[in-house]
C-alpha atoms as a PDB file:
ATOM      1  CA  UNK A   1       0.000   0.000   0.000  1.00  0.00           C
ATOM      2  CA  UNK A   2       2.546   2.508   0.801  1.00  0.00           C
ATOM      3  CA  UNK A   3       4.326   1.375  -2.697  1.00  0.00           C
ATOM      4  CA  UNK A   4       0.672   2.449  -4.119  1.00  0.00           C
ATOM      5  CA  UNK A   5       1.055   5.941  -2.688  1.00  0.00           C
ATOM      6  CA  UNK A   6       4.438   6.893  -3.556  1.00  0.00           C
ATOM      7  CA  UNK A   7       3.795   5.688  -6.734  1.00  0.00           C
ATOM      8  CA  UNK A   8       0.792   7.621  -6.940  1.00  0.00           C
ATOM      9  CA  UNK A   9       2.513  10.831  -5.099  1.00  0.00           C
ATOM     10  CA  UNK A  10       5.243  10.605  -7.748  1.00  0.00           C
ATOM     11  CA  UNK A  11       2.597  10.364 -10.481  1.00  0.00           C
ATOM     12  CA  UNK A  12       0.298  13.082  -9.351  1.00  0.00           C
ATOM     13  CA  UNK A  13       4.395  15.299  -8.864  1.00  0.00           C
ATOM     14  CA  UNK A  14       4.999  14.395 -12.488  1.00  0.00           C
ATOM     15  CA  UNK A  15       1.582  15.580 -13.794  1.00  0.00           C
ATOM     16  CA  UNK A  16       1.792  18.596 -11.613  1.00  0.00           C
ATOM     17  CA  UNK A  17       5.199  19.448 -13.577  1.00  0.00           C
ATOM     18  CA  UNK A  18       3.824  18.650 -17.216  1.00  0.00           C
ATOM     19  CA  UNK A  19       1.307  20.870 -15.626  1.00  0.00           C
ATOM     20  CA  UNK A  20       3.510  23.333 -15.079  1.00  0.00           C
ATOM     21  CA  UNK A  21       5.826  23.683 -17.737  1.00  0.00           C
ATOM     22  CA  UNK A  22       2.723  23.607 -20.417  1.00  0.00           C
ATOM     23  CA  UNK A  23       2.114  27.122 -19.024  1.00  0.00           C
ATOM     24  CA  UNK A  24       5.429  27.827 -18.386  1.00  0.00           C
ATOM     25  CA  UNK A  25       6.326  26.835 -22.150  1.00  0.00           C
ATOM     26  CA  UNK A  26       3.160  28.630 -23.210  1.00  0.00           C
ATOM     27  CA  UNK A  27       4.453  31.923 -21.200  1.00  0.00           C
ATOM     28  CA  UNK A  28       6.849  31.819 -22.491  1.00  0.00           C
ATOM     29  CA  UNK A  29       5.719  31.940 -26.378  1.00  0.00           C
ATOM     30  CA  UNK A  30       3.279  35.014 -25.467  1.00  0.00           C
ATOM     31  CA  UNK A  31       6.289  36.736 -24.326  1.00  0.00           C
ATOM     32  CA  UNK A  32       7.897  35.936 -27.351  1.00  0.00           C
ATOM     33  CA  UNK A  33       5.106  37.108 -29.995  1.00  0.00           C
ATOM     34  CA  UNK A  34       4.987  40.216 -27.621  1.00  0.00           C
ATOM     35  CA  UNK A  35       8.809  41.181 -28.200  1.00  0.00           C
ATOM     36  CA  UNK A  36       8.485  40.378 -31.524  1.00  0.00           C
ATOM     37  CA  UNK A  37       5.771  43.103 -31.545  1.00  0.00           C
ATOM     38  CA  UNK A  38       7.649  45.354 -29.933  1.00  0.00           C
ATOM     39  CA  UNK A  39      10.643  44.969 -31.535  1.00  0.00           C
ATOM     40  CA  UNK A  40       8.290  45.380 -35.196  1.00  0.00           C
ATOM     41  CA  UNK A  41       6.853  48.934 -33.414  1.00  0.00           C
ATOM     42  CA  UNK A  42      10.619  49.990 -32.509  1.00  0.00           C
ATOM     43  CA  UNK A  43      11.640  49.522 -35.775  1.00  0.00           C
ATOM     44  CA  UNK A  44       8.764  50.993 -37.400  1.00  0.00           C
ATOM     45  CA  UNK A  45       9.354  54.173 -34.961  1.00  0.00           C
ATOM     46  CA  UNK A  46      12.592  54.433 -35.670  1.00  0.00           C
ATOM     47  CA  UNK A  47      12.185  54.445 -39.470  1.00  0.00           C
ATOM     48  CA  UNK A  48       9.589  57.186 -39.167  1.00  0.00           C
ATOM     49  CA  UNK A  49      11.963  59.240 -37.010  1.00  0.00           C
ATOM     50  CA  UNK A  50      14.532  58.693 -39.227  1.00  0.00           C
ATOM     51  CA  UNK A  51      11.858  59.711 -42.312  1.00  0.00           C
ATOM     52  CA  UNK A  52      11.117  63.018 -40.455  1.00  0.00           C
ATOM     53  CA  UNK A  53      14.730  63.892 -39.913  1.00  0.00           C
ATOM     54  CA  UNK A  54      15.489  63.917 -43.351  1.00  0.00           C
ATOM     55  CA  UNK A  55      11.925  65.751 -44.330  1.00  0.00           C
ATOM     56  CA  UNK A  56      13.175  68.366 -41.442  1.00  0.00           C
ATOM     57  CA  UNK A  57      16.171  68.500 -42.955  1.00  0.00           C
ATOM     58  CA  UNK A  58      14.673  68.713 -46.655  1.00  0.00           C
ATOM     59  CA  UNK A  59      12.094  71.885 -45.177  1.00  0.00           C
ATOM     60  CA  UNK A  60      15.236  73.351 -43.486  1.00  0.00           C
ATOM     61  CA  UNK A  61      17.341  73.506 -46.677  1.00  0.00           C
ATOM     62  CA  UNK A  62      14.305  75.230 -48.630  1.00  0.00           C
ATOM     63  CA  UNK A  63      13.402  77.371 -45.768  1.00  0.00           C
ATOM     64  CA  UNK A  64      17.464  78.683 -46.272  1.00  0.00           C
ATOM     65  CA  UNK A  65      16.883  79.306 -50.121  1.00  0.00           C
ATOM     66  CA  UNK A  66      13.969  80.923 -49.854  1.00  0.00           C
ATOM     67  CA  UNK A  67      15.056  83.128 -47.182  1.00  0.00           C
ATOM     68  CA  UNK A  68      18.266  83.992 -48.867  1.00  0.00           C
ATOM     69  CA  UNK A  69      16.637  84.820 -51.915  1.00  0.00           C
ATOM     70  CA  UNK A  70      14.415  87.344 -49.881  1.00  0.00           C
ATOM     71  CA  UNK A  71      17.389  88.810 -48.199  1.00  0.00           C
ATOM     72  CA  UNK A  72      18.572  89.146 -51.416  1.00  0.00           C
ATOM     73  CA  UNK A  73      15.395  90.640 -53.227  1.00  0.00           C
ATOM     74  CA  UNK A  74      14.991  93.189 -49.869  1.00  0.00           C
ATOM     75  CA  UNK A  75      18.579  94.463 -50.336  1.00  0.00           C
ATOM     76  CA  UNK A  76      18.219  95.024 -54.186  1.00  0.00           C
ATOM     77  CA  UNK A  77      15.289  96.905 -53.282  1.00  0.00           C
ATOM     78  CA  UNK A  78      17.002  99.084 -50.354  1.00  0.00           C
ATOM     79  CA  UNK A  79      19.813  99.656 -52.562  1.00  0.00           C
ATOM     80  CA  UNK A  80      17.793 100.715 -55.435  1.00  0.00           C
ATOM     81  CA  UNK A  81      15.536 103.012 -52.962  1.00  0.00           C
ATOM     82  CA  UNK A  82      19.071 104.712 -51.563  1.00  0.00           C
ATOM     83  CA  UNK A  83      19.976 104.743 -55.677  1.00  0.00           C
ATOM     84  CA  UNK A  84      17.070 107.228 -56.567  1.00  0.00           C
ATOM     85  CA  UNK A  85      17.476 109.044 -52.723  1.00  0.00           C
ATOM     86  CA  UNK A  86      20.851 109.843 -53.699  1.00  0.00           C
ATOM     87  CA  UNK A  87      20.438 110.599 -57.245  1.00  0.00           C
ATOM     88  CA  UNK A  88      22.602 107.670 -58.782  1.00  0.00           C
ATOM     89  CA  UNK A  89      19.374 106.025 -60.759  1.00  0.00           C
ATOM     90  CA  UNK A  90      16.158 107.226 -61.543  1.00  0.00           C
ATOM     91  CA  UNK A  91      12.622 105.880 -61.827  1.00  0.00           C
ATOM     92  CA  UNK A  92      11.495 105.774 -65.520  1.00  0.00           C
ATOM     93  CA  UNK A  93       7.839 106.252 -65.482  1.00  0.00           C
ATOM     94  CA  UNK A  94       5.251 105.545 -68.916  1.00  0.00           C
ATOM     95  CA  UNK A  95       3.030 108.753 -68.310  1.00  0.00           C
ATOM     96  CA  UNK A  96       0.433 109.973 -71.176  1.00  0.00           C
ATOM     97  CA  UNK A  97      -0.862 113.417 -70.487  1.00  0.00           C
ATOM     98  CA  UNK A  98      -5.222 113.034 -70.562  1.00  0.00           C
ATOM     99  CA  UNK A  99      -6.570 115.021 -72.923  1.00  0.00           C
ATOM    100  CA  UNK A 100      -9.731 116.424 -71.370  1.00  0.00           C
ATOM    101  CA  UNK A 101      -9.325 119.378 -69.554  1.00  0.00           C
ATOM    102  CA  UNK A 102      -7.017 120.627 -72.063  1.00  0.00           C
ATOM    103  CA  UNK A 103      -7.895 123.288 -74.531  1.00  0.00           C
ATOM    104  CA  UNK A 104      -7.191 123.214 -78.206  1.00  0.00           C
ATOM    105  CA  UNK A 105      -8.180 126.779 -78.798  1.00  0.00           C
ATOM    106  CA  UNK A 106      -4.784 128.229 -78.176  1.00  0.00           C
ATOM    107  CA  UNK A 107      -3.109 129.324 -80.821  1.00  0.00           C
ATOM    108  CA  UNK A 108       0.540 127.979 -80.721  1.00  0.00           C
ATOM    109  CA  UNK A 109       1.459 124.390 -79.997  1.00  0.00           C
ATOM    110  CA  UNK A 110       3.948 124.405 -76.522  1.00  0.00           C
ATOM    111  CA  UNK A 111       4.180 122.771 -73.183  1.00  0.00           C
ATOM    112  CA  UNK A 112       4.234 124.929 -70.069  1.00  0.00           C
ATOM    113  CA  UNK A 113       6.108 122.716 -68.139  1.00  0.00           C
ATOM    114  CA  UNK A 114       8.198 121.135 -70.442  1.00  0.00           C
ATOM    115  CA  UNK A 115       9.950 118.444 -67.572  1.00  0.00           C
ATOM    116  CA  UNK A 116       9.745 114.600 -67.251  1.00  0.00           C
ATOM    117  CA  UNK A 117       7.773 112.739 -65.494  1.00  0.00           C
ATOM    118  CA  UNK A 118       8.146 111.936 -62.150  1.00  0.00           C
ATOM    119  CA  UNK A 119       7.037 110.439 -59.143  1.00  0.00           C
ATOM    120  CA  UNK A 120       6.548 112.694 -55.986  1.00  0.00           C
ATOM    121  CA  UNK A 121       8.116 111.952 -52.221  1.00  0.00           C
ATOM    122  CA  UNK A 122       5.484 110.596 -50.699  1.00  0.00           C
ATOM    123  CA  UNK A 123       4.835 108.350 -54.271  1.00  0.00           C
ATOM    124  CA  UNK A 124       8.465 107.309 -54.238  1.00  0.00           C
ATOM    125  CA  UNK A 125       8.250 105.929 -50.760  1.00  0.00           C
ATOM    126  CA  UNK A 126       4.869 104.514 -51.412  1.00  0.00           C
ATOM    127  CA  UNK A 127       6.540 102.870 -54.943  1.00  0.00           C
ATOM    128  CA  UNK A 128       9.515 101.244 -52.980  1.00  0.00           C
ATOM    129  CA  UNK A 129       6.537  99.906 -50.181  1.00  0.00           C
ATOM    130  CA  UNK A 130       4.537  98.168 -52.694  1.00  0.00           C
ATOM    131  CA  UNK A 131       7.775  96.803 -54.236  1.00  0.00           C
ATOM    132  CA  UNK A 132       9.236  95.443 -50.775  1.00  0.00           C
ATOM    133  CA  UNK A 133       5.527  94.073 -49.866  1.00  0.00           C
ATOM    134  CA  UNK A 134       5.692  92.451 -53.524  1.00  0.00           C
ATOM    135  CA  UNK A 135       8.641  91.083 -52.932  1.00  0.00           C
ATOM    136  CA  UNK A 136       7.851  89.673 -49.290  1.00  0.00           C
ATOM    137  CA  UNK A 137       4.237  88.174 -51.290  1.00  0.00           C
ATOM    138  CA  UNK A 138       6.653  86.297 -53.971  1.00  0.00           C
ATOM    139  CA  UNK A 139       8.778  85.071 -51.606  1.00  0.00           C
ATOM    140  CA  UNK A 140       6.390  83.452 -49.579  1.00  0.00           C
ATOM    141  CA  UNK A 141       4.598  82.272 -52.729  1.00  0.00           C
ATOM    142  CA  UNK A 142       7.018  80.422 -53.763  1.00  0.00           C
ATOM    143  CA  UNK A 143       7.959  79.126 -50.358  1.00  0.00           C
ATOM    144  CA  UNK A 144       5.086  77.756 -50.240  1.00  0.00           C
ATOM    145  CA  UNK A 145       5.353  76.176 -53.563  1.00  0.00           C
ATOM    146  CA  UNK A 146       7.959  74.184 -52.582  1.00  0.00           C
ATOM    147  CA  UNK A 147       6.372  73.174 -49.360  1.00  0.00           C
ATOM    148  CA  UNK A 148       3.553  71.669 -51.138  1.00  0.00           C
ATOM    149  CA  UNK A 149       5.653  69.999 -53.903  1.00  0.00           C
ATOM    150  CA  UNK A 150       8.513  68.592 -51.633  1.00  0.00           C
ATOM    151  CA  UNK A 151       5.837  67.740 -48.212  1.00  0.00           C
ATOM    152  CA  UNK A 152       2.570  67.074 -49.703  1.00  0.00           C
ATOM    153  CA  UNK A 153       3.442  64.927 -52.451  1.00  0.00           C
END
């Protein structure tokens, strides 16, 4: 009888560790598919950080350009503004005198004021204004541009 019960002590031991390492073995697979997972997201993560370094790095590079080129554009504009200030260059304008208000019944053909054409002060400043704003507009224009071809697409 006692050979009966360590036999069956010893059997019910041995089923307890089949038991056992079935669930430690399956454990031990779940843990496995779930660093596999993880390792698949860190990867994936890492790719997509690496993607948005180099679009950084892409929108860095044309937000240089672009700003150089507006530099540039605002300096060419100062310069020519302290051109005509100085009396270096002058602004050409295309002016047509309207005829109404003018009277043919004089006599003899002349002009009065026999001058060119040309903008006052307050114009001048007002001229270089609109240019700098245009300027400013086409810059960010065609920032933009390139923000939408090189991102968007």
């Amino acid at each position: 009888m006692n050979r009966l019960l360590i036999w069956a002590g010893v059997a019910v031991a041995i089923l307890l560790l089949l038991w056992r390492l079935d669930h430690i073995s399956g454990d031990r697979d779940s843990v496995k598919l779930e660093r596999d997972q993880l390792r698949a997201r860190a990867e994936s993560l890492q790719n997509t950080l690496r993607l948005q370094r180099e679009l950084n790095a892409d929108l860095e590079e044309l937000d240089r350009k672009h700003t150089e080129d507006l530099t540039n554009a605002q300096a060419e504009n100062a310069q020519l503004a302290a051109d005509v200030a100085a009396g270096k260059r002058r602004l050409r304008l295309q002016a047509t005198c309207p005829s109404a208000g003018v009277s043919d019944s004089t006599g003899t053909a002349g002009v009065d004021d026999g001058g060119t054409a040309e903008l006052t002060p307050a114009a001048r400043q007002y001229y270089f204004a609109l240019r700098d704003q245009l300027t400013r507009t086409e810059a960010a224009l065609a920032g933009l541009q390139s923000y939408v071809s090189t991102v968007c697409r």
